[in-house]
N, C-alpha and C. Protein backbone atom coordinates (compact mmCIF):
# COMPACT_ATOMS: atom_id res chain seq x y z
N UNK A 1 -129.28 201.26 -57.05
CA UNK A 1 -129.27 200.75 -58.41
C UNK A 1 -128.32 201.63 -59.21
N UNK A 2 -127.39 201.22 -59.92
CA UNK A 2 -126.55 201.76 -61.17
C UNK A 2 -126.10 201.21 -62.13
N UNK A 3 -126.10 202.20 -63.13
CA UNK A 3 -125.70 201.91 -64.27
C UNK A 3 -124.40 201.22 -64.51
N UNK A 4 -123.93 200.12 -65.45
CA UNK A 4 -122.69 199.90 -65.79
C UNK A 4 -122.19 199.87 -66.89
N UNK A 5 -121.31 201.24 -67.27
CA UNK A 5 -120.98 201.06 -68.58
C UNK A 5 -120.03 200.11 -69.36
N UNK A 6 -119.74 200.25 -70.07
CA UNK A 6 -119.14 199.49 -70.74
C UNK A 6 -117.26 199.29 -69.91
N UNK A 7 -116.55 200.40 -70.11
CA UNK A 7 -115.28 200.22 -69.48
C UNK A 7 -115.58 199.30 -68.25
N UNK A 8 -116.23 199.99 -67.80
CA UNK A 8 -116.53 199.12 -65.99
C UNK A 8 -116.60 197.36 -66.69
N UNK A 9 -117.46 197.49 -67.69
CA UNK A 9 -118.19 195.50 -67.68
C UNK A 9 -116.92 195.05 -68.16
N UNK A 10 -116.19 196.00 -69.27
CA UNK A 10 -114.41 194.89 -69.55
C UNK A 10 -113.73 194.68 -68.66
N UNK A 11 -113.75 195.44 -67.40
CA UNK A 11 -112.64 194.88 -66.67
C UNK A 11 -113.41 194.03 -65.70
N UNK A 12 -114.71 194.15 -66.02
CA UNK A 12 -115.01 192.75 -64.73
C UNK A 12 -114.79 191.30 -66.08
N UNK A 13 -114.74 191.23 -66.55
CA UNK A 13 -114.60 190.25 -67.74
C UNK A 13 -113.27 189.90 -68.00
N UNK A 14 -111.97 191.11 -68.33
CA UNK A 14 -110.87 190.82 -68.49
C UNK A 14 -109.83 191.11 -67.21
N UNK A 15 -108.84 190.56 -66.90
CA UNK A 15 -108.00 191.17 -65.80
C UNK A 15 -107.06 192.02 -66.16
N UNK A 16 -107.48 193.26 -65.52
CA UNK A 16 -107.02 194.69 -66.08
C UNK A 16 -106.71 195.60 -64.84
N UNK A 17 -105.58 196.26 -65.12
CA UNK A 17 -105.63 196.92 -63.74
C UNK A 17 -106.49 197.51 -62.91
N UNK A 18 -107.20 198.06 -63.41
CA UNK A 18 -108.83 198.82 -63.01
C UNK A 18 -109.09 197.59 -62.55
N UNK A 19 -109.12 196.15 -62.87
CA UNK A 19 -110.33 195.57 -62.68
C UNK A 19 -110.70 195.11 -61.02
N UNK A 20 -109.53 195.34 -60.58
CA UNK A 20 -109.86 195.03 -58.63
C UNK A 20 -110.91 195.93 -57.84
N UNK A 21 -110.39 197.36 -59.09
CA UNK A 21 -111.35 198.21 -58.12
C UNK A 21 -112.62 198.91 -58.76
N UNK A 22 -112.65 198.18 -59.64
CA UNK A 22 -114.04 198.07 -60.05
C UNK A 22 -114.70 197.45 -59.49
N UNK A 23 -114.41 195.51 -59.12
CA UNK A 23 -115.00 194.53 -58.85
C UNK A 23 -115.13 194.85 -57.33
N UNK A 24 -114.62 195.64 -56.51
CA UNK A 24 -114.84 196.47 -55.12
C UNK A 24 -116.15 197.34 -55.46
N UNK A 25 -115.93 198.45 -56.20
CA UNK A 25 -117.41 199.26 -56.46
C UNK A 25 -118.50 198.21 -56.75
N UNK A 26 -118.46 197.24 -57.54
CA UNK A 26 -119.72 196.61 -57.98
C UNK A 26 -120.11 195.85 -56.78
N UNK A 27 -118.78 195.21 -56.19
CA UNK A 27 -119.79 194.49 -54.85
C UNK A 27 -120.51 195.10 -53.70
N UNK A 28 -120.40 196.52 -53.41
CA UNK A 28 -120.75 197.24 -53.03
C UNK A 28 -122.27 197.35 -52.97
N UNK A 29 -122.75 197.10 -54.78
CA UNK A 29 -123.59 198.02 -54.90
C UNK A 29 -125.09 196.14 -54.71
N UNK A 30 -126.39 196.98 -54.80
CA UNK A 30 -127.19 195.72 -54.30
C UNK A 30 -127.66 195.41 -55.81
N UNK A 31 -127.98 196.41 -56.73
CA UNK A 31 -128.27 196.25 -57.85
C UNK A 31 -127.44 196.66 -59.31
N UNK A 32 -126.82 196.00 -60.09
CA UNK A 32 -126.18 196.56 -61.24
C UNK A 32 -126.49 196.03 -62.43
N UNK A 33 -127.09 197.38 -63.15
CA UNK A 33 -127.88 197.34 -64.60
C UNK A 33 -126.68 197.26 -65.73
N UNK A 34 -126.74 196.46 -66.36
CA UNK A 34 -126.31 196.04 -67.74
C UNK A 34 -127.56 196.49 -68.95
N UNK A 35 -127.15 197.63 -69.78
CA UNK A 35 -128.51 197.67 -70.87
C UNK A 35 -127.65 196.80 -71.83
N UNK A 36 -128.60 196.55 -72.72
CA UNK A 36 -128.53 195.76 -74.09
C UNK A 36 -127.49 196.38 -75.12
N UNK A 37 -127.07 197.95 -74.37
CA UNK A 37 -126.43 198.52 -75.58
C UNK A 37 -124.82 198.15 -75.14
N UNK A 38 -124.99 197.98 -73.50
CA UNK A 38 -123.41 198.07 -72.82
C UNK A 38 -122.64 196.30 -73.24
N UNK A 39 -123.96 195.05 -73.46
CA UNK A 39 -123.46 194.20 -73.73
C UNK A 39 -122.87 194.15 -75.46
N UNK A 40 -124.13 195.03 -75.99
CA UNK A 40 -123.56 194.90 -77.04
C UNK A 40 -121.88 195.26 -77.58
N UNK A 41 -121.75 196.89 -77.20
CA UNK A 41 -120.45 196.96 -77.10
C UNK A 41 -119.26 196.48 -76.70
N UNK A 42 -119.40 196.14 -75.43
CA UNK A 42 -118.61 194.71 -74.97
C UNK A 42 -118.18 193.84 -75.59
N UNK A 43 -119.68 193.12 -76.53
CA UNK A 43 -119.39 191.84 -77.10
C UNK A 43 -118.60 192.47 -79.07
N UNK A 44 -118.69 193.64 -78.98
CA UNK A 44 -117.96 194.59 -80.11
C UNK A 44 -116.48 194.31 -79.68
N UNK A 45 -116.25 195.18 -78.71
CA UNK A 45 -114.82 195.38 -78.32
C UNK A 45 -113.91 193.77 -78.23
N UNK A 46 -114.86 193.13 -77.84
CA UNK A 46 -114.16 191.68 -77.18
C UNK A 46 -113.63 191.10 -78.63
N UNK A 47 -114.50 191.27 -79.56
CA UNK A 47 -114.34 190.22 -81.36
C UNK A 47 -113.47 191.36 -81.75
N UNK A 48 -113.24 192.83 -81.62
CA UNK A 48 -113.02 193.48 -82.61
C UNK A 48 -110.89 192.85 -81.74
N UNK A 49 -110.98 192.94 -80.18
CA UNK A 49 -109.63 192.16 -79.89
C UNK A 49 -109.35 191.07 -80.34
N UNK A 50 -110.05 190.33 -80.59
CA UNK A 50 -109.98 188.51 -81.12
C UNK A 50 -109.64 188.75 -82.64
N UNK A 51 -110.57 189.76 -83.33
CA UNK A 51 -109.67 189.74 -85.10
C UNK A 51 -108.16 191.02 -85.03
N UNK A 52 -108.02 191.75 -83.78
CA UNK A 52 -106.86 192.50 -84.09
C UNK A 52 -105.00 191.61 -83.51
N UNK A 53 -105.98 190.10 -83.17
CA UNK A 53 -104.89 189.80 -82.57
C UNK A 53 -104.20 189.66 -81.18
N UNK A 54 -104.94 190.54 -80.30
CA UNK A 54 -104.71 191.16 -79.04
C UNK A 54 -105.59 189.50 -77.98
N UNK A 55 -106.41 189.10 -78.23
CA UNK A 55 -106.93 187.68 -77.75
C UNK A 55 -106.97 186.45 -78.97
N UNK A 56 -106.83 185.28 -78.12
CA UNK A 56 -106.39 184.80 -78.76
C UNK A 56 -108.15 184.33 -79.00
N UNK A 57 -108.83 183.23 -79.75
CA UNK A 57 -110.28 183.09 -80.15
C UNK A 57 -110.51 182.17 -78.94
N UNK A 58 -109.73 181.53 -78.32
CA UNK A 58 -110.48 180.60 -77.17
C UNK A 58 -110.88 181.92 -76.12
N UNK A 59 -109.93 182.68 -75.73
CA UNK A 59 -110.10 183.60 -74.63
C UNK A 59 -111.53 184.45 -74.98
N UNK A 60 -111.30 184.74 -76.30
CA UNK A 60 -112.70 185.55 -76.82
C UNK A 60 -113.78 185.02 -76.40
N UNK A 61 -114.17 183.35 -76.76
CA UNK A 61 -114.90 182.49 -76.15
C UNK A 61 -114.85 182.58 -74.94
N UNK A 62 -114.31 182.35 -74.07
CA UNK A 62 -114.03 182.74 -72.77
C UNK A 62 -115.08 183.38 -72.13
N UNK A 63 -114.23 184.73 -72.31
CA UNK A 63 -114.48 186.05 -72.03
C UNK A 63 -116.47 186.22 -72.93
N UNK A 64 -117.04 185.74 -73.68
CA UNK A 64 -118.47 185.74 -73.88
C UNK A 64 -119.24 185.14 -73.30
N UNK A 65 -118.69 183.21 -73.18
CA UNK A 65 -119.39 183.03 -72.03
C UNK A 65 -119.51 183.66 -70.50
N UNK A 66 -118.36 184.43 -69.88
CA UNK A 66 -118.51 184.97 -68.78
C UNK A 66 -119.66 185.79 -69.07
N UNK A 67 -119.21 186.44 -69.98
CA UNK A 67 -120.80 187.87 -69.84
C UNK A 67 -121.94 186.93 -69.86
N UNK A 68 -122.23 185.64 -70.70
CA UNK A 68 -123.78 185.23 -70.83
C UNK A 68 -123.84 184.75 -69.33
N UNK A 69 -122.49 184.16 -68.87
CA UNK A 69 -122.94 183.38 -66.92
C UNK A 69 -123.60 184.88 -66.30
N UNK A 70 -123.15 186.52 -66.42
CA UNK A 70 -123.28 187.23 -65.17
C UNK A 70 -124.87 187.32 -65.38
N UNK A 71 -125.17 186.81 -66.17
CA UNK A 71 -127.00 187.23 -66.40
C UNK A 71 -127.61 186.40 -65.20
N UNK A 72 -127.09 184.95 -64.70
CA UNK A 72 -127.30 184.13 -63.70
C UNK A 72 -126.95 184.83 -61.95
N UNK A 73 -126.41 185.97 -61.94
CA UNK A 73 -125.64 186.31 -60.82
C UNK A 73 -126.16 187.90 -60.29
N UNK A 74 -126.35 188.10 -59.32
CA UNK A 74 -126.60 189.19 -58.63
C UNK A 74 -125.11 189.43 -58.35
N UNK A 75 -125.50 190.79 -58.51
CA UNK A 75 -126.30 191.87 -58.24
C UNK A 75 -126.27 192.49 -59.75
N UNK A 76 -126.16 191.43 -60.41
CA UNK A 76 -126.50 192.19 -62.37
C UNK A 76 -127.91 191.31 -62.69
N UNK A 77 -128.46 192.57 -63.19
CA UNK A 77 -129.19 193.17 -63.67
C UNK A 77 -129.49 193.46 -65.46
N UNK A 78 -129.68 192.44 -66.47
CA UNK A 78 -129.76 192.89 -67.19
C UNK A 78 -130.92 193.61 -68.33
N UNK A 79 -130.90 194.14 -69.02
CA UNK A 79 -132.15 195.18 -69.07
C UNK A 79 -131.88 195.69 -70.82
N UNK A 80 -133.00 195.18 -72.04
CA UNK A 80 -133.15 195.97 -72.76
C UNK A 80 -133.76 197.63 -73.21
N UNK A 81 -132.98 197.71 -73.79
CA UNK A 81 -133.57 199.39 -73.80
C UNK A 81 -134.71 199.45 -75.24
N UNK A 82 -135.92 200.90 -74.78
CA UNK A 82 -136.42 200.91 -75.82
C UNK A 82 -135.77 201.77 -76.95
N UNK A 83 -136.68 201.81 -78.27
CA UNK A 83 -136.25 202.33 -79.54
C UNK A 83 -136.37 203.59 -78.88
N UNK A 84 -136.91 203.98 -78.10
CA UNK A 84 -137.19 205.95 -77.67
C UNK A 84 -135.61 205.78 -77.31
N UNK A 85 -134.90 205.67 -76.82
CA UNK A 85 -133.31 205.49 -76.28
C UNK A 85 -132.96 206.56 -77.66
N UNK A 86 -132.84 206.85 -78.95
CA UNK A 86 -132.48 207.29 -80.13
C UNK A 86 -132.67 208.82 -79.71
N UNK A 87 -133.96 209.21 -79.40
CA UNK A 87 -134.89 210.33 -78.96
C UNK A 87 -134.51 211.02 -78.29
N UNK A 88 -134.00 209.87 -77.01
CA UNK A 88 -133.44 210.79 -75.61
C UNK A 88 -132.31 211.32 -75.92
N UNK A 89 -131.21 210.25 -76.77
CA UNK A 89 -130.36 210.85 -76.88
C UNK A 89 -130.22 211.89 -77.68
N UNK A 90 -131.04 212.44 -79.25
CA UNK A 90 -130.92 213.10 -79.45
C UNK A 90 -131.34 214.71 -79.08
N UNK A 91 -132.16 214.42 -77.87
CA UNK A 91 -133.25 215.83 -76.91
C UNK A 91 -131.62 216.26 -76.32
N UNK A 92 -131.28 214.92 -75.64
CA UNK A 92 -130.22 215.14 -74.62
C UNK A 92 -128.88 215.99 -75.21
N UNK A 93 -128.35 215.50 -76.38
CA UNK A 93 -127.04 216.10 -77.65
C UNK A 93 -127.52 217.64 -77.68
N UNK A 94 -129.15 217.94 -78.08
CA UNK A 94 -129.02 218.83 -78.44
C UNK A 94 -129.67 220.39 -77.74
N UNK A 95 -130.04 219.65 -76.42
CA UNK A 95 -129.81 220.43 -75.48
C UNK A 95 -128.92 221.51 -75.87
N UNK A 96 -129.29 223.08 -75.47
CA UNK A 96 -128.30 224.15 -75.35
C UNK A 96 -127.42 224.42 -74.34
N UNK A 97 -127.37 223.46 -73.50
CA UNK A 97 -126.40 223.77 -72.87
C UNK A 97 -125.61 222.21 -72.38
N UNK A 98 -126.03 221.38 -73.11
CA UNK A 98 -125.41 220.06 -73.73
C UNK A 98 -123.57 220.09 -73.53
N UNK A 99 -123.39 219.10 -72.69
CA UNK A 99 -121.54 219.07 -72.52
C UNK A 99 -121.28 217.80 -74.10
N UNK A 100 -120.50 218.56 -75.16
CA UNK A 100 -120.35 217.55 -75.90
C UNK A 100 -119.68 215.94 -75.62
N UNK A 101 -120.00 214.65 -76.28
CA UNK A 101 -119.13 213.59 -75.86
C UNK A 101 -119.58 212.81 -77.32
N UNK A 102 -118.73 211.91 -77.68
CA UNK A 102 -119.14 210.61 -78.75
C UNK A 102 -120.65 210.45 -78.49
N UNK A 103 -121.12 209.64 -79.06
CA UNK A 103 -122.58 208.77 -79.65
C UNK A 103 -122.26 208.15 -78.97
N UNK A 104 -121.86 206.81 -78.54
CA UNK A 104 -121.95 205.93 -77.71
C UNK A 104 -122.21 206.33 -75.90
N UNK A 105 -121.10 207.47 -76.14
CA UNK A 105 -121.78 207.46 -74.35
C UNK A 105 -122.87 208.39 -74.28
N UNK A 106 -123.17 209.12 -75.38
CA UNK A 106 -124.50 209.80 -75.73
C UNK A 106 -125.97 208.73 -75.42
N UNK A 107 -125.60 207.66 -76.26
CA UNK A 107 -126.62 206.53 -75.93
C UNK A 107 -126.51 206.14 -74.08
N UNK A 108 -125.64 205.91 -74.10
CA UNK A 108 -125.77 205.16 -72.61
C UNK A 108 -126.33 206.20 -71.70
N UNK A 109 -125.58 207.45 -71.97
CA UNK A 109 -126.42 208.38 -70.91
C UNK A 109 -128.15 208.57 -71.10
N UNK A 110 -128.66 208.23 -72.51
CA UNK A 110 -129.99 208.16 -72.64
C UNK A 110 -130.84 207.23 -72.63
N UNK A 111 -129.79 205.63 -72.23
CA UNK A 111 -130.23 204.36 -71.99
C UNK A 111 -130.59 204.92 -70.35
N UNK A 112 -129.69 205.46 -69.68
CA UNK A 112 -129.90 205.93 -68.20
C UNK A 112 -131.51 206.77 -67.75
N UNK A 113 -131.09 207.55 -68.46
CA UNK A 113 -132.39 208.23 -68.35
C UNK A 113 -133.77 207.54 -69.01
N UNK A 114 -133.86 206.42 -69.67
CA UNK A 114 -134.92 205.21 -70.29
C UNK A 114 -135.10 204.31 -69.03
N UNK A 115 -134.27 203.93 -68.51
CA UNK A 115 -134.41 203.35 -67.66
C UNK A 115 -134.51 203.99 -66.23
N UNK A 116 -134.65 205.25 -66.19
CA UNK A 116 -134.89 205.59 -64.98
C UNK A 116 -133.70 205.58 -63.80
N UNK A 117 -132.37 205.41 -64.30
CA UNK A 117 -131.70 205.25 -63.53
C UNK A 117 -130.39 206.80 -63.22
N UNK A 118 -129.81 207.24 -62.25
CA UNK A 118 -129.23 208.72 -61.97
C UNK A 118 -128.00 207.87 -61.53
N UNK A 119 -127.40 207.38 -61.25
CA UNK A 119 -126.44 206.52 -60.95
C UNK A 119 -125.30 205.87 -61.45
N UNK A 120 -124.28 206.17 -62.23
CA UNK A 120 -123.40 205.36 -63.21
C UNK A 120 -122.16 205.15 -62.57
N UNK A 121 -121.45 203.67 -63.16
CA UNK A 121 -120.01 203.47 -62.87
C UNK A 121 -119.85 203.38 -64.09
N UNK A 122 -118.37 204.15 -64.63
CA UNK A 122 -118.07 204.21 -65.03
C UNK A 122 -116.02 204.32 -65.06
N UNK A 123 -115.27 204.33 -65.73
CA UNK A 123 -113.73 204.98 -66.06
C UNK A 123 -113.80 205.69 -66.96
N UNK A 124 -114.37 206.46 -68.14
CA UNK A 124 -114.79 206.94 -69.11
C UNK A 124 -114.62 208.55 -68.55
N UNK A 125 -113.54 209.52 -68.62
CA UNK A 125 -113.58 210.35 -67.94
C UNK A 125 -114.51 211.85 -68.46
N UNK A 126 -114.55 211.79 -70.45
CA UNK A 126 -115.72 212.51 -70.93
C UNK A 126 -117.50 211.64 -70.28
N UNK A 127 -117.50 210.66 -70.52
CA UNK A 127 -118.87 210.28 -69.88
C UNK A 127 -119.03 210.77 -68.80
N UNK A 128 -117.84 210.76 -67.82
CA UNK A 128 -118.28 211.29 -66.50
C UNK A 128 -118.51 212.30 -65.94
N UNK A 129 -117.77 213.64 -67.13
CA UNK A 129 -118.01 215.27 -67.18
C UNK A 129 -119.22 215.01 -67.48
N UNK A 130 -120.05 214.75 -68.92
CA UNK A 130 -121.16 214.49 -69.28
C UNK A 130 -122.42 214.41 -68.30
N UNK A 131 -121.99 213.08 -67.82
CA UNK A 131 -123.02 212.62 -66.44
C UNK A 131 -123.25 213.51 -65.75
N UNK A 132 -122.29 213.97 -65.20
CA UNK A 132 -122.16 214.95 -64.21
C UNK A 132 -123.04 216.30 -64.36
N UNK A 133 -122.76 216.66 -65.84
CA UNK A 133 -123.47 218.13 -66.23
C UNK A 133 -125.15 217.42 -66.02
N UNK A 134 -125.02 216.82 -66.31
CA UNK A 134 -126.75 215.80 -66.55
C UNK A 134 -127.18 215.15 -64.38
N UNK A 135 -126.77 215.62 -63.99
CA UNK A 135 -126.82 215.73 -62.80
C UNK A 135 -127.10 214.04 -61.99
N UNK A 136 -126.46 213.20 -62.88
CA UNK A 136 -126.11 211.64 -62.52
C UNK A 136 -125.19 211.78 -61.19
N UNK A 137 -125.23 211.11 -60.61
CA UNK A 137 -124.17 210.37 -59.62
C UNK A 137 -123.04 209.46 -60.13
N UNK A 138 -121.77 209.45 -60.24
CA UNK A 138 -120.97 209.18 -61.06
C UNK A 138 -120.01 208.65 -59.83
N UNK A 139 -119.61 207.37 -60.25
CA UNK A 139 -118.70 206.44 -59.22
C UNK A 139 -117.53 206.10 -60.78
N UNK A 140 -116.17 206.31 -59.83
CA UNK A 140 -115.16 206.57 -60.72
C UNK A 140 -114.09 205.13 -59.41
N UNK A 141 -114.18 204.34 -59.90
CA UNK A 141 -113.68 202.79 -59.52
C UNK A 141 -112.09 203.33 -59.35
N UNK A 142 -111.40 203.72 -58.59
CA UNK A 142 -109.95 203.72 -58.34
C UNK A 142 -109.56 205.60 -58.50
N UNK A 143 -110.62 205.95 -58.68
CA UNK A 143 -110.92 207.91 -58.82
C UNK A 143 -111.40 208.64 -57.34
N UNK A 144 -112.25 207.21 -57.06
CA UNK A 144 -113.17 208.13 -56.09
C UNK A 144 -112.62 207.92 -54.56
């Protein structure tokens, strides 16, 4: 079972260079968790391309229905997180011996640990120092 963050879910969504060898790591794996926070961002990044211009609004469409089809498809996994997710992350930030990174992959690393999961794919190369100090298993799609 592993985590999928966000970089990993855009390129299974958009065709991106990463995205061959991502879509190699994920078939790999038997189970892959999507939390509520990784779609959310996703579905952030995807509108915030559709108003900068960068997609055009059909592709945006597109590209949302794909994410609502992978909920139908193994080996994803999707999974809300609880309100404690806030908690972990802030025990986790302020840890003393805490590797600093953004809030967002602050959350995901404490969506990980909510859900019980040691396992992440990721391209995110601070998340993956992070993970790492936090003693996750870290799969790096075209790294590893």
């Amino acid at each position: 079972m592993i985590y999928l963050d966000t970089s990993c879910l855009l390129k299974l969504l958009r065709d991106e260079p990463e995205s061959a060898d991502v879509r190699s790591a994920v078939s790999s794996e038997e189970t892959v968790v999507v939390s509520s926070l990784a779609e959310l961002e996703t579905e952030v990044q995807l509108k915030a391309a559709a108003v900068g211009g960068e997609l055009r609004t059909s592709q945006w469409r597109q590209y949302q229905a794909k994410l609502a089809a992978m909920r139908n498809f193994d080996p994803f996994h999707f999974r809300h997180l609880p309100a404690a997710v806030f908690s972990t992350a802030l025990r986790q930030h302020r840890h003393p011996q805490s590797v600093f990174c953004r809030a967002m992959d602050r959350l995901h690393l404490a969506a990980m640990e909510e859900l019980k999961l040691t396992r992440l794919i990721t391209l995110d190369d601070v998340q993956a120092k992070v993970a790492t100090a936090l003693d996750y298993e870290v799969i790096r799609p075209g790294f590893d």
